[in-house]
C-alpha atoms as a PDB file:
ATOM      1  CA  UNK A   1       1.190  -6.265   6.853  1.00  0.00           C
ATOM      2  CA  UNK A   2       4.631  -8.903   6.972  1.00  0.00           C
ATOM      3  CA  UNK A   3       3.956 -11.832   8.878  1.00  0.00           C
ATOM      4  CA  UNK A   4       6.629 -12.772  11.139  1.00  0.00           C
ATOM      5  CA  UNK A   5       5.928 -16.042  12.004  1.00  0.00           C
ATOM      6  CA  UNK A   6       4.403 -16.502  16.015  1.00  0.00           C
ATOM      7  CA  UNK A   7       1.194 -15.338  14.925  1.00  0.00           C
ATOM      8  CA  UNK A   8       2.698 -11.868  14.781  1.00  0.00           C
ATOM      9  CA  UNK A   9       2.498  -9.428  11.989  1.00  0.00           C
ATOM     10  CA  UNK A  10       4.060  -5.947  11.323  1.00  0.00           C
ATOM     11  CA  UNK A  11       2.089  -3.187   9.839  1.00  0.00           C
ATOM     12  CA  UNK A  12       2.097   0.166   9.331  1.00  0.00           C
ATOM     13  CA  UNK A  13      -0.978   2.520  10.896  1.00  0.00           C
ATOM     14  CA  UNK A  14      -1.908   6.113  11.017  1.00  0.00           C
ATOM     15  CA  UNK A  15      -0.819   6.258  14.604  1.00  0.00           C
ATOM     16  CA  UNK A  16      -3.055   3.445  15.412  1.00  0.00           C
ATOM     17  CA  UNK A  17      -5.506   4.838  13.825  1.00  0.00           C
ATOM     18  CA  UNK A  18      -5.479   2.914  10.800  1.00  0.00           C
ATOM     19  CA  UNK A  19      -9.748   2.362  10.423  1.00  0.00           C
ATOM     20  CA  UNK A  20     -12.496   3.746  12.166  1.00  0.00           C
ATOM     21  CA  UNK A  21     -11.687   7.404  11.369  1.00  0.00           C
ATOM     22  CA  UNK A  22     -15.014   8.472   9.813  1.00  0.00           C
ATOM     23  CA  UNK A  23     -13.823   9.464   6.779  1.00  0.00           C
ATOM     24  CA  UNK A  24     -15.161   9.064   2.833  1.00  0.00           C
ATOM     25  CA  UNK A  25     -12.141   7.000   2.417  1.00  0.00           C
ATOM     26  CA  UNK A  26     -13.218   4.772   4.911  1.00  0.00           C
ATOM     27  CA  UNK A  27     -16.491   4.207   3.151  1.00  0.00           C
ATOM     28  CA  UNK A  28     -14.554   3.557  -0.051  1.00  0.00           C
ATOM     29  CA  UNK A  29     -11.453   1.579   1.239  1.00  0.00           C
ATOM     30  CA  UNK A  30     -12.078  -1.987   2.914  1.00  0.00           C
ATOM     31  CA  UNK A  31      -9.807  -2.421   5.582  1.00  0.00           C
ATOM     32  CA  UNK A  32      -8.549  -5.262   6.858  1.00  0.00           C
ATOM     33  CA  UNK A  33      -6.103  -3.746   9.205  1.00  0.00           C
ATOM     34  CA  UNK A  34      -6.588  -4.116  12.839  1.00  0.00           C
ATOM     35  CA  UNK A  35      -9.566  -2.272  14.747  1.00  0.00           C
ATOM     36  CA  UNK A  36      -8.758  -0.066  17.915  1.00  0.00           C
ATOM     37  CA  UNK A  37      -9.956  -2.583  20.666  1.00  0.00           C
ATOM     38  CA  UNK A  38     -10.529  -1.472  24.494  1.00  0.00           C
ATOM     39  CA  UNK A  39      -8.931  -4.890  25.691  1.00  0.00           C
ATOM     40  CA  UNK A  40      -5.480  -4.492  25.770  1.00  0.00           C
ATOM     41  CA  UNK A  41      -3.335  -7.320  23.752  1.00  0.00           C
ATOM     42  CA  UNK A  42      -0.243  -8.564  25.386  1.00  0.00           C
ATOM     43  CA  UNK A  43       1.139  -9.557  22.296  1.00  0.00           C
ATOM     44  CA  UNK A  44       0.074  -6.105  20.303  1.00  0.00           C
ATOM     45  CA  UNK A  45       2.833  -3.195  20.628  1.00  0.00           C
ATOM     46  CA  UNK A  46       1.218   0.130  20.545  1.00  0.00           C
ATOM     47  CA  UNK A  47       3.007   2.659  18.128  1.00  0.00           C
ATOM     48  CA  UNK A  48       5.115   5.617  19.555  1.00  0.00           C
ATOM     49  CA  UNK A  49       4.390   9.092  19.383  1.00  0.00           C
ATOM     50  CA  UNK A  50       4.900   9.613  15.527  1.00  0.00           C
ATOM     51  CA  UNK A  51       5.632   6.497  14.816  1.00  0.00           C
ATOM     52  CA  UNK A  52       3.147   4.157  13.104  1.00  0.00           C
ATOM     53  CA  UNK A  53       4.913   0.920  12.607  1.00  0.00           C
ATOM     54  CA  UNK A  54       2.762  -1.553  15.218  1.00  0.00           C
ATOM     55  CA  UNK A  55       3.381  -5.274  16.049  1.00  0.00           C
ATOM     56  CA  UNK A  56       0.144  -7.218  16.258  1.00  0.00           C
ATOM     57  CA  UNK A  57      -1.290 -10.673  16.748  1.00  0.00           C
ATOM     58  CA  UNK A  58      -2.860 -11.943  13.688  1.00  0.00           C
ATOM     59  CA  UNK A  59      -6.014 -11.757  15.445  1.00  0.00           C
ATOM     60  CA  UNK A  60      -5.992  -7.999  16.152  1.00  0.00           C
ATOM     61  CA  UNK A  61      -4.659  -6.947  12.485  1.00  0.00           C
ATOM     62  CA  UNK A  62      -7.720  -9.304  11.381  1.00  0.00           C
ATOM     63  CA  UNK A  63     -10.126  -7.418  13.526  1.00  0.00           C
ATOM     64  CA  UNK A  64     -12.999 -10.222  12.534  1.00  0.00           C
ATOM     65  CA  UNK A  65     -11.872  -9.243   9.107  1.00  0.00           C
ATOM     66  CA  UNK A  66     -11.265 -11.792   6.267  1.00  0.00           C
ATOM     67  CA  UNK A  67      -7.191 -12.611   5.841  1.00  0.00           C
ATOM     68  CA  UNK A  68      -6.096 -11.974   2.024  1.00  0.00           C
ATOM     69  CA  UNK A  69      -2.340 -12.681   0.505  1.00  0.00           C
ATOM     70  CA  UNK A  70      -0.905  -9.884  -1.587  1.00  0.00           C
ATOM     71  CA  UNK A  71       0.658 -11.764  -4.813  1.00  0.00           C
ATOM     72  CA  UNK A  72       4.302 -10.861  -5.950  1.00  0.00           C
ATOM     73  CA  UNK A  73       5.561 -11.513  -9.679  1.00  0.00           C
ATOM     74  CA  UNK A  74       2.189 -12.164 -11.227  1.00  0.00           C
ATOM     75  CA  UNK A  75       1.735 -12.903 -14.602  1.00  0.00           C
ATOM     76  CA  UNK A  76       1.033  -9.284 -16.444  1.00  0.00           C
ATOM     77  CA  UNK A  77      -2.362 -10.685 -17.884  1.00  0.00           C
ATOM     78  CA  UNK A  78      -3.042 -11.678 -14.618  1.00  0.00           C
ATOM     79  CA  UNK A  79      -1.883  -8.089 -13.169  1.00  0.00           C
ATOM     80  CA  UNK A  80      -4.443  -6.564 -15.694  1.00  0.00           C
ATOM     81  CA  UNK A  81      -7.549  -9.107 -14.738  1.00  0.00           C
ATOM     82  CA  UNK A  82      -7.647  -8.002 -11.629  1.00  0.00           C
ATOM     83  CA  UNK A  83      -9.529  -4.864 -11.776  1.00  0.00           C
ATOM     84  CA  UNK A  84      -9.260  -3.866  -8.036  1.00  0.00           C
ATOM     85  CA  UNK A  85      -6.057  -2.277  -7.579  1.00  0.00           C
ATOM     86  CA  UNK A  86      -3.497  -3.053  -4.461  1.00  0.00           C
ATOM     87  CA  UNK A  87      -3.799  -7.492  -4.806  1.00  0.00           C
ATOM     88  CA  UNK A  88      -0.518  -8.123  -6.408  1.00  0.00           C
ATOM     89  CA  UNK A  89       2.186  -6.622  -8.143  1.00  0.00           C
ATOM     90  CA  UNK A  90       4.688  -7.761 -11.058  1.00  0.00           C
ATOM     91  CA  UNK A  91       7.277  -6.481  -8.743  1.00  0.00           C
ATOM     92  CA  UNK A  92       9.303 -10.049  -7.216  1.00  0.00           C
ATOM     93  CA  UNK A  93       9.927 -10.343  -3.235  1.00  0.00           C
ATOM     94  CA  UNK A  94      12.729 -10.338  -1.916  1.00  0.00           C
ATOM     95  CA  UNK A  95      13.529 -14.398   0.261  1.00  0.00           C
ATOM     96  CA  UNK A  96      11.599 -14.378   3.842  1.00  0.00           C
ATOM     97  CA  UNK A  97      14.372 -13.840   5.931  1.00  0.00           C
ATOM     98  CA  UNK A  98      15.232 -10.079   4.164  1.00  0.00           C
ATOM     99  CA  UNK A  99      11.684  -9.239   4.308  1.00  0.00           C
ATOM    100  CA  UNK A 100      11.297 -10.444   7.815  1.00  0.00           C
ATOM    101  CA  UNK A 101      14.547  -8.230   8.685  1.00  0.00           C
ATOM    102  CA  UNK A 102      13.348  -4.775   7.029  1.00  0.00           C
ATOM    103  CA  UNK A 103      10.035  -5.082   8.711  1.00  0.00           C
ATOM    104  CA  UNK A 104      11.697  -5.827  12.265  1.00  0.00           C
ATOM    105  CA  UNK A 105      14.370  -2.957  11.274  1.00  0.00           C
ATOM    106  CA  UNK A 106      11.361  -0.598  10.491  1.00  0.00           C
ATOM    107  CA  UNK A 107       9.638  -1.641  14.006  1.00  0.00           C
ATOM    108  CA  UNK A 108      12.243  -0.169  15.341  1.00  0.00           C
ATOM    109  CA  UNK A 109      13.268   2.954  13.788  1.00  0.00           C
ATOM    110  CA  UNK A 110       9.933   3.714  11.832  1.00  0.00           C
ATOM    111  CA  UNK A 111       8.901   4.396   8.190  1.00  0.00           C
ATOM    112  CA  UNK A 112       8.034   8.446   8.365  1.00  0.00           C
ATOM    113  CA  UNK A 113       4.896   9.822   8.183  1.00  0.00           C
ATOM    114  CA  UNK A 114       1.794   8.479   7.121  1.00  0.00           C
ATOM    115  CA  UNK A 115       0.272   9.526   4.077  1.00  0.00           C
ATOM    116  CA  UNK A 116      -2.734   7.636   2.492  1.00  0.00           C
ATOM    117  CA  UNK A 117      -1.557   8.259  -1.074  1.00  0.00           C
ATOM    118  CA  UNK A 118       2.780   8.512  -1.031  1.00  0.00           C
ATOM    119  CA  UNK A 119       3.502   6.611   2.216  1.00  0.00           C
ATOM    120  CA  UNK A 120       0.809   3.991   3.615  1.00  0.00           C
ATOM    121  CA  UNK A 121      -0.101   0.450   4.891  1.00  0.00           C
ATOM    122  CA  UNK A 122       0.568  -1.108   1.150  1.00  0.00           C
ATOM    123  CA  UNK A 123       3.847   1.174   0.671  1.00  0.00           C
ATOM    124  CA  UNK A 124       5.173  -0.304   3.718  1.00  0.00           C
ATOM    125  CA  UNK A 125       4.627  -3.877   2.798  1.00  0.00           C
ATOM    126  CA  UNK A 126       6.283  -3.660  -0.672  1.00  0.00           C
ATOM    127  CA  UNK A 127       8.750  -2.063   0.535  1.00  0.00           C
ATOM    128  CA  UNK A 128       9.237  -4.581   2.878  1.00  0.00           C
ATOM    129  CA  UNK A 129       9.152  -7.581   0.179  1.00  0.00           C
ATOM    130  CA  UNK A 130      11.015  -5.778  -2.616  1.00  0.00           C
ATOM    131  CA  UNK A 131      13.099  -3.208  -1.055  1.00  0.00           C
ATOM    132  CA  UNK A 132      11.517  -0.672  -3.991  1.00  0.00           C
ATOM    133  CA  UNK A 133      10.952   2.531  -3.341  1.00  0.00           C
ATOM    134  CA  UNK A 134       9.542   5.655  -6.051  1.00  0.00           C
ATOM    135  CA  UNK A 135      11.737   8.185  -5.507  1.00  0.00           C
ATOM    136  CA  UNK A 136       9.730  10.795  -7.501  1.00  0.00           C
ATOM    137  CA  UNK A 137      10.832  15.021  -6.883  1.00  0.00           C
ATOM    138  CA  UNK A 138      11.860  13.905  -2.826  1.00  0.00           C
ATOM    139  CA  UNK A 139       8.840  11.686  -2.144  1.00  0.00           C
ATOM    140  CA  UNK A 140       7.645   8.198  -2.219  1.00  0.00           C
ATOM    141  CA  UNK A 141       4.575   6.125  -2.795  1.00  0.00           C
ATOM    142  CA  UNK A 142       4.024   3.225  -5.198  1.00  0.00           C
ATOM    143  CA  UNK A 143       0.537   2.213  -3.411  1.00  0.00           C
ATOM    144  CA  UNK A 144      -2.059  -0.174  -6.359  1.00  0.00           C
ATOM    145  CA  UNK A 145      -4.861   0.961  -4.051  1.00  0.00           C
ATOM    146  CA  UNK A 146      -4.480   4.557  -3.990  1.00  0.00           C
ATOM    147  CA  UNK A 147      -3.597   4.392  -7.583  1.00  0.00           C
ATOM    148  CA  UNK A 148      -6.798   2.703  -8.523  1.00  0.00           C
ATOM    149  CA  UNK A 149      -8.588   4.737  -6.321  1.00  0.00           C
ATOM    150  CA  UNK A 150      -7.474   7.614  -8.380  1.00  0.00           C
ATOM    151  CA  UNK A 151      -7.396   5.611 -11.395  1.00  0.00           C
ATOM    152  CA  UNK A 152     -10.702   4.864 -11.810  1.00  0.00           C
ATOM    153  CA  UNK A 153     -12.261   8.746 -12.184  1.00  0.00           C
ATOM    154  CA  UNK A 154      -9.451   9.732 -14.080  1.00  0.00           C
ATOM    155  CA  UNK A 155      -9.725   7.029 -16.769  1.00  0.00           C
ATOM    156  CA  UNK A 156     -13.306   8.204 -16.465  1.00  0.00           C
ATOM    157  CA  UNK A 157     -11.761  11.922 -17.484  1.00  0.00           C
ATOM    158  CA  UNK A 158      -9.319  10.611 -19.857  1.00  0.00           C
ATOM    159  CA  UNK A 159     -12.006   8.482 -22.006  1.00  0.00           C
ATOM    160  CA  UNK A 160     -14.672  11.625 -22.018  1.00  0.00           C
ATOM    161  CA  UNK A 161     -13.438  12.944 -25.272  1.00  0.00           C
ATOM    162  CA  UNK A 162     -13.804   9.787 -27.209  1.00  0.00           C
ATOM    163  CA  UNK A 163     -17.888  10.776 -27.018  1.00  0.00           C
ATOM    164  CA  UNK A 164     -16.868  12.802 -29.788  1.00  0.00           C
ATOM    165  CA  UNK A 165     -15.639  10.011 -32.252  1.00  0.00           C
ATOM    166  CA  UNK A 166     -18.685   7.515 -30.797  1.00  0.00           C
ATOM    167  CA  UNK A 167     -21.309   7.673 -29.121  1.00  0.00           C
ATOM    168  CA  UNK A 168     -21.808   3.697 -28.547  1.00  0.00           C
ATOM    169  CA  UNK A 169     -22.046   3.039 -24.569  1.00  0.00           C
ATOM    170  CA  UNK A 170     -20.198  -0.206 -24.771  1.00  0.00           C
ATOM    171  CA  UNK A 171     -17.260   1.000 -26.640  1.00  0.00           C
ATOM    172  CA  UNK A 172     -16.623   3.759 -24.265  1.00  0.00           C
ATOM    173  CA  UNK A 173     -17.148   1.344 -21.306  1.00  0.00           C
ATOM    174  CA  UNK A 174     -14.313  -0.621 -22.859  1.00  0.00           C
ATOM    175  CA  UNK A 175     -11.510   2.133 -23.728  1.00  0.00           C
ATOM    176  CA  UNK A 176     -12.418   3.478 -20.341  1.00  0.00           C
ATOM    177  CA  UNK A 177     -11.356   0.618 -18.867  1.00  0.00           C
ATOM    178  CA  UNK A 178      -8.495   0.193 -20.685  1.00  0.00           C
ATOM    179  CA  UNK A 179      -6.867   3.709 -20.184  1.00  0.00           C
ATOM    180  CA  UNK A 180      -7.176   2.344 -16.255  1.00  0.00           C
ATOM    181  CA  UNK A 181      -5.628  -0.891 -16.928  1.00  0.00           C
ATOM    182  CA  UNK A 182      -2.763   0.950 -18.950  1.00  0.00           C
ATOM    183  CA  UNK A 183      -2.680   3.489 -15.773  1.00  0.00           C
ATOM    184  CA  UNK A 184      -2.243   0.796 -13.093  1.00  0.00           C
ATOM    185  CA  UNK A 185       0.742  -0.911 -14.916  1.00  0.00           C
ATOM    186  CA  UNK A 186       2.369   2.395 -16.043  1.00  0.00           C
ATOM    187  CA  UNK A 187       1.883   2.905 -12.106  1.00  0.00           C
ATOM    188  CA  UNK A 188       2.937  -0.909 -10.531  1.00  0.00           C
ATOM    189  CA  UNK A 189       6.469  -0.670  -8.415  1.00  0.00           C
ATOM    190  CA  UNK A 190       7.501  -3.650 -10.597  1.00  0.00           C
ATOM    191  CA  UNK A 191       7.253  -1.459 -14.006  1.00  0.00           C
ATOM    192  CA  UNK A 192       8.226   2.276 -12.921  1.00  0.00           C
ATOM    193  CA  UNK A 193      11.529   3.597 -14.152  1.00  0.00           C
ATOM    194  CA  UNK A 194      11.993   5.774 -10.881  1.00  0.00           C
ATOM    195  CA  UNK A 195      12.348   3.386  -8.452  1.00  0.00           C
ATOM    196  CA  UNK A 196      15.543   2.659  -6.590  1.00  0.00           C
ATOM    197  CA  UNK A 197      16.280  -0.418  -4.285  1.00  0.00           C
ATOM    198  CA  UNK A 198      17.621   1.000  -0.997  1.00  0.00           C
ATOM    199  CA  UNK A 199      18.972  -1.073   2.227  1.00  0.00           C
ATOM    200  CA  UNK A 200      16.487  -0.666   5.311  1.00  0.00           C
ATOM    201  CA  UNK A 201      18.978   1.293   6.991  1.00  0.00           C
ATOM    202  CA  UNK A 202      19.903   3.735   4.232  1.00  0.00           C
ATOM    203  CA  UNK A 203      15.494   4.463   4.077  1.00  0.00           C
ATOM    204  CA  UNK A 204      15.685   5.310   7.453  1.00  0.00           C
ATOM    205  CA  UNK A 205      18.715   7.503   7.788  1.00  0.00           C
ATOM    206  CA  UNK A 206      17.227   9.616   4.737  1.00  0.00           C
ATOM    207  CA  UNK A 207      13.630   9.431   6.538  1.00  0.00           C
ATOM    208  CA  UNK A 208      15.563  11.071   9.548  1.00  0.00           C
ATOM    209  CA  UNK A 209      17.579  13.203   7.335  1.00  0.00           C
ATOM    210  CA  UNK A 210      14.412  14.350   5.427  1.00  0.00           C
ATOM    211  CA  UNK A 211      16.065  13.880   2.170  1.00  0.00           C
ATOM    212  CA  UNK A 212      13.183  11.679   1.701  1.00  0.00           C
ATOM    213  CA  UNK A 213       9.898  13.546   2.079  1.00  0.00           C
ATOM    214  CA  UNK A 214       6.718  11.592   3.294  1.00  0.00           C
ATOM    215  CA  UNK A 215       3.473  14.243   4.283  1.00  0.00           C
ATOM    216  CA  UNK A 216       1.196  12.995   6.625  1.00  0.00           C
ATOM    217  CA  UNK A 217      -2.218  12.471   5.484  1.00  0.00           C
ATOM    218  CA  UNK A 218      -5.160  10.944   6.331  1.00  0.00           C
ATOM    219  CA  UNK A 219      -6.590   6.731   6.804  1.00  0.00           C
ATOM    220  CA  UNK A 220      -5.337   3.577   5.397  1.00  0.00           C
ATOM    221  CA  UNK A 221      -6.470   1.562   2.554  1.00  0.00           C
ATOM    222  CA  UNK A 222      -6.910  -2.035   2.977  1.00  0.00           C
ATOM    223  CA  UNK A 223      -3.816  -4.209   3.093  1.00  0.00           C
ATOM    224  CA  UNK A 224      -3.697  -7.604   2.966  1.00  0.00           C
ATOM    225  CA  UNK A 225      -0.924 -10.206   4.556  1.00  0.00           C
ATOM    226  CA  UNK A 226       2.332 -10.405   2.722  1.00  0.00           C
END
């Protein structure tokens, strides 16, 4: 989410659905997005029809949950230490005031369709900071979460053939892990060769256009505070 200042932050929701959907992903994914609450917020704007960009107090996106910053422009060693993917990114933000602007802009007119792997809850947020999108065959995504969540198995995959040259437990444990390192900075916003900085307004009008392509899919990862 982009804090705005007033104890209000933007955020971007599966049609206000953003936790609490039953899924496996759910199970997997610690949100700290805001639960759906049966006392209605005067501060909290509920999200169109279609249109999952929400305003919320700070203590509805928090939900009881715990309040984490998302780091910009980390060191790369730093990048790599932190095992759990969607923290930071070596990708810099953009100064408060531009950020604060594409968020309010997106309020407004939207940021497509929610998808919890191309278009979701951490896509929106560094989008918002950097103005970076992955434009990648008409679709975009540059999420650390979903990557790792993905990440993970397939470095799992990746690092099964190396039983063949060893079969010491420890070694594989460690090229494992480093095939996912490797994978999560081949995949971070701030490394990728297909990414393209675009003016809020331009993202929209090609949202609207459809000459970018978002597919709607299913619940949000976590996301913490930008």
């Amino acid at each position: 989410g982009i804090y705005i200042g007033n104890n209000e932050v933007i955020h971007f929701t599966r049609h206000g659905q953003e936790v609490g959907t039953g899924t496996v992903l759910d199970l997997l994914l610690v949100s700290s997005g805001p639960a759906r609450s049966h006392v209605p917020c005067a501060t909290c704007v509920p999200p169109e029809e279609g249109h999952g960009v929400v305003l919320s107090c700070l203590d509805c996106f928090l939900a009881g949950g715990v309040l984490y910053c998302f780091e910009y422009n980390v060191n790369p060693a730093i990048f790599v230490a932190k095992l759990r993917g969607g923290t930071c990114t070596l990708a810099t933000s953009d100064p408060p005031e531009t950020v604060v602007h594409r968020a309010q802009y997106l309020l407004d007119n939207g940021f497509g369709c929610y998808n919890v792997f191309k278009n979701n809850c951490e896509d929106f947020a560094i989008y918002c900071k950097t103005g970076l999108v992955v434009l990648d065959q008409l679709t975009m995504g540059q999420s650390g979460q979903a990557v790792s969540l993905i990440g993970g198995p397939l470095a799992a995959v990746l690092s099964a053939p190396l039983r063949l040259v060893t079969s010491n437990a420890c070694v594989m444990a460690a090229m494992a892990v480093g095939v996912y390192c490797t994978s999560r900075v081949a995949a971070d916003i701030g490394m990728r060769t297909d990414v393209v900085k675009l003016e809020v307004e331009d993202l929209t009008r090609r949202l609207s256009l459809g000459v970018l392509q978002v597919l709607n899919g299913g619940p949000s990862p976590s996301l913490p505070v930008s």
